[in-house]
C-alpha atoms as a PDB file:
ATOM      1  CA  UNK A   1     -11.501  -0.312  25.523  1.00  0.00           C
ATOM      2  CA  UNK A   2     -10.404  -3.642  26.554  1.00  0.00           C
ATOM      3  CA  UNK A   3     -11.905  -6.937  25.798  1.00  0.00           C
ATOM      4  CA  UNK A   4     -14.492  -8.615  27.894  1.00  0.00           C
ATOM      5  CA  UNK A   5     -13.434 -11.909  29.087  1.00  0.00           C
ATOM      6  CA  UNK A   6     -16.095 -14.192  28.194  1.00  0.00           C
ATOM      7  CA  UNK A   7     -18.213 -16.549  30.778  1.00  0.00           C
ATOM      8  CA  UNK A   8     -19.071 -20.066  30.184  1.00  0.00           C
ATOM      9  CA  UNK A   9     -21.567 -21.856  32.028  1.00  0.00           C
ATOM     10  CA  UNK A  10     -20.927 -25.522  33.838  1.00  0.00           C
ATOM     11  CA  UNK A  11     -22.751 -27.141  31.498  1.00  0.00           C
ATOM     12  CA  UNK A  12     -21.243 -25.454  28.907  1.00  0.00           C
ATOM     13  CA  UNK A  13     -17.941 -26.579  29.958  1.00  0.00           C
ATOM     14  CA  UNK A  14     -19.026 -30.153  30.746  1.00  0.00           C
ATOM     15  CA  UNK A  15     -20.101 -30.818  27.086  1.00  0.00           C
ATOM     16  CA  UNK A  16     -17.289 -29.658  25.805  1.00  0.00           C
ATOM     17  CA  UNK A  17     -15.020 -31.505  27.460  1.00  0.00           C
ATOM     18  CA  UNK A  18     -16.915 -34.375  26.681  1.00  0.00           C
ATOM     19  CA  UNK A  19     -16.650 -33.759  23.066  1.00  0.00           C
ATOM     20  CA  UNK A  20     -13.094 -34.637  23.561  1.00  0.00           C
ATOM     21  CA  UNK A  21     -13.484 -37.260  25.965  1.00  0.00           C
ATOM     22  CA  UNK A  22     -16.642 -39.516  24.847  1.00  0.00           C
ATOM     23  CA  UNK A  23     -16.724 -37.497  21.184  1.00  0.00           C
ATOM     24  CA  UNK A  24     -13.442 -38.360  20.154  1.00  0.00           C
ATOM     25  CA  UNK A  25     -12.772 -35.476  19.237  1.00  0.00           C
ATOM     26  CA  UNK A  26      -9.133 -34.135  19.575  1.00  0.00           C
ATOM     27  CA  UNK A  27      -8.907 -30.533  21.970  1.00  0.00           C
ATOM     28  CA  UNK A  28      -8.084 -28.606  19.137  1.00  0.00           C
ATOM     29  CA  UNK A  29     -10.956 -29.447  16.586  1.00  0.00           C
ATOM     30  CA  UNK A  30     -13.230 -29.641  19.919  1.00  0.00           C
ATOM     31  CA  UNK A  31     -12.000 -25.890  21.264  1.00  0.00           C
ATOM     32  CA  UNK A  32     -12.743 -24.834  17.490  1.00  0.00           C
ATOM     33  CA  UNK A  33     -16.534 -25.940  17.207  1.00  0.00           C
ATOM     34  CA  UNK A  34     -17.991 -23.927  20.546  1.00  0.00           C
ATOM     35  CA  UNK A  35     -15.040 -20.920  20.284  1.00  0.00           C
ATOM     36  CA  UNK A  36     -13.592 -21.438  23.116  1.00  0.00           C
ATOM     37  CA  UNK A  37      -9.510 -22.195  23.123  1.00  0.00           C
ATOM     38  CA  UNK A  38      -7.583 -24.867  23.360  1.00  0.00           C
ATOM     39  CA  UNK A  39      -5.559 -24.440  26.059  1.00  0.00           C
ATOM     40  CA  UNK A  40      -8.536 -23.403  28.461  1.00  0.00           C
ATOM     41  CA  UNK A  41     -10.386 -26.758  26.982  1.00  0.00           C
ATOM     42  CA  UNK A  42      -7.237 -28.667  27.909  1.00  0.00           C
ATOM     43  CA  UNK A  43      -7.198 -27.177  31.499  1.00  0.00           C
ATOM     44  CA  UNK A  44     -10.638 -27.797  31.600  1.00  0.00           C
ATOM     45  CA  UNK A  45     -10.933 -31.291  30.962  1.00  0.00           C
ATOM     46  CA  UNK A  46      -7.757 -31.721  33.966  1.00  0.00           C
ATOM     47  CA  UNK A  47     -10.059 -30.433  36.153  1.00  0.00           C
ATOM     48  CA  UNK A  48     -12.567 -32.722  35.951  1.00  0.00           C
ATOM     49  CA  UNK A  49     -10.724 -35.696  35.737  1.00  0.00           C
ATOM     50  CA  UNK A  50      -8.786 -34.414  38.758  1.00  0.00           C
ATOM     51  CA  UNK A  51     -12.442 -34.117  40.761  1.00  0.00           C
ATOM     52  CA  UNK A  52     -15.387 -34.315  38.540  1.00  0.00           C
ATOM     53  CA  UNK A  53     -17.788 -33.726  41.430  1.00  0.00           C
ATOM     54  CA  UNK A  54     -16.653 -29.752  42.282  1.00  0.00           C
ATOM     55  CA  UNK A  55     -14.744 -28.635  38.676  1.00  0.00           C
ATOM     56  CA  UNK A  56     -16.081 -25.759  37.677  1.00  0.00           C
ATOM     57  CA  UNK A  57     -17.284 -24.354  40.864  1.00  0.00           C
ATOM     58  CA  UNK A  58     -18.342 -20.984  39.190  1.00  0.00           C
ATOM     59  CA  UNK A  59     -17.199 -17.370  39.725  1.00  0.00           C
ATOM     60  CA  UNK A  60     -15.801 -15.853  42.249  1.00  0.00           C
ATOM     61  CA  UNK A  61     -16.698 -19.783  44.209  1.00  0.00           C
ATOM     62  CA  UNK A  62     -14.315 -22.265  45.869  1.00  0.00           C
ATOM     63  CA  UNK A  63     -14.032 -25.517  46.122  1.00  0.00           C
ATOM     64  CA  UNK A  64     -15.600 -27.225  49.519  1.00  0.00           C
ATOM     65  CA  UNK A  65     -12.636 -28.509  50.705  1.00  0.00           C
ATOM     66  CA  UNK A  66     -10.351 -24.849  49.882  1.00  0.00           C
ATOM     67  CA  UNK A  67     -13.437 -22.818  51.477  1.00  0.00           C
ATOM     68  CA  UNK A  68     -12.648 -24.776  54.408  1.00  0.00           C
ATOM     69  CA  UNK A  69      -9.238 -24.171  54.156  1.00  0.00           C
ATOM     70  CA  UNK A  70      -9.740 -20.860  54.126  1.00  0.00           C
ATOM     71  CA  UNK A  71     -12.089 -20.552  56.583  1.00  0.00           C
ATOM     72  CA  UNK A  72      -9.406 -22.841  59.159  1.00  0.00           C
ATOM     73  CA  UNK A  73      -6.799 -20.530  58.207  1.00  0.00           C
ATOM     74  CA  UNK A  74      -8.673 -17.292  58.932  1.00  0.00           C
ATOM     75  CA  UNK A  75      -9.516 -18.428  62.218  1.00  0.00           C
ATOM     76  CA  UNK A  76      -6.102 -19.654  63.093  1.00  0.00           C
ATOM     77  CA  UNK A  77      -4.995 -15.823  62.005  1.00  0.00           C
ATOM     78  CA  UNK A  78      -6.962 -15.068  64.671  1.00  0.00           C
ATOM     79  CA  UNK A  79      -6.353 -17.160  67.383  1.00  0.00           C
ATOM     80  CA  UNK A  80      -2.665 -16.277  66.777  1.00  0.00           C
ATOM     81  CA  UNK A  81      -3.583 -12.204  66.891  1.00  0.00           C
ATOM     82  CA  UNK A  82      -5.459 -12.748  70.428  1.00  0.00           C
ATOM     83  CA  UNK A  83      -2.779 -15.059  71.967  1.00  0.00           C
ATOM     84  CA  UNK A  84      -0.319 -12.390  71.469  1.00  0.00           C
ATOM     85  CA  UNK A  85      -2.554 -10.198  72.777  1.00  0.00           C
END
């Protein structure tokens, strides 16, 4: 059978990014301690310096502004479809 990803909660990735940033740790010793790996603790703490307020939106969940997005370019799809009409 094949493996299960695993899920982390927010606040699960928020404290371990913060082992590396206020901890001093480095990503690899930090990645180590809560088994997660490295290079998803390295994207991880991009994301949150890129916009700390929405990182880790959860699963399946967008971003405000690319829900909007979305939504605008769903509806301009549409407008299209019926002006052709």
């Amino acid at each position: 059978m094949g493996d299960r990803r695993r899920v982390f909660s927010r606040e699960f990735k928020l404290e371990a990014v913060r082992l590396v940033t206020d901890g001093g740790l480095s990503v690899a010793q930090a990645a180590r301690d809560p088994g997660s790996r490295e290079s998803a603790l390295g994207r991880r703490k991009k994301q949150l310096a890129a916009d700390p307020e929405e990182a880790f939106p959860g699963k399946g969940q967008l971003k405000t502004q690319d829900e909007e997005l979305r939504c605008l370019r769903r509806e301009n799809e549409v407008l299209r479809q019926e002006r052709d009409i």
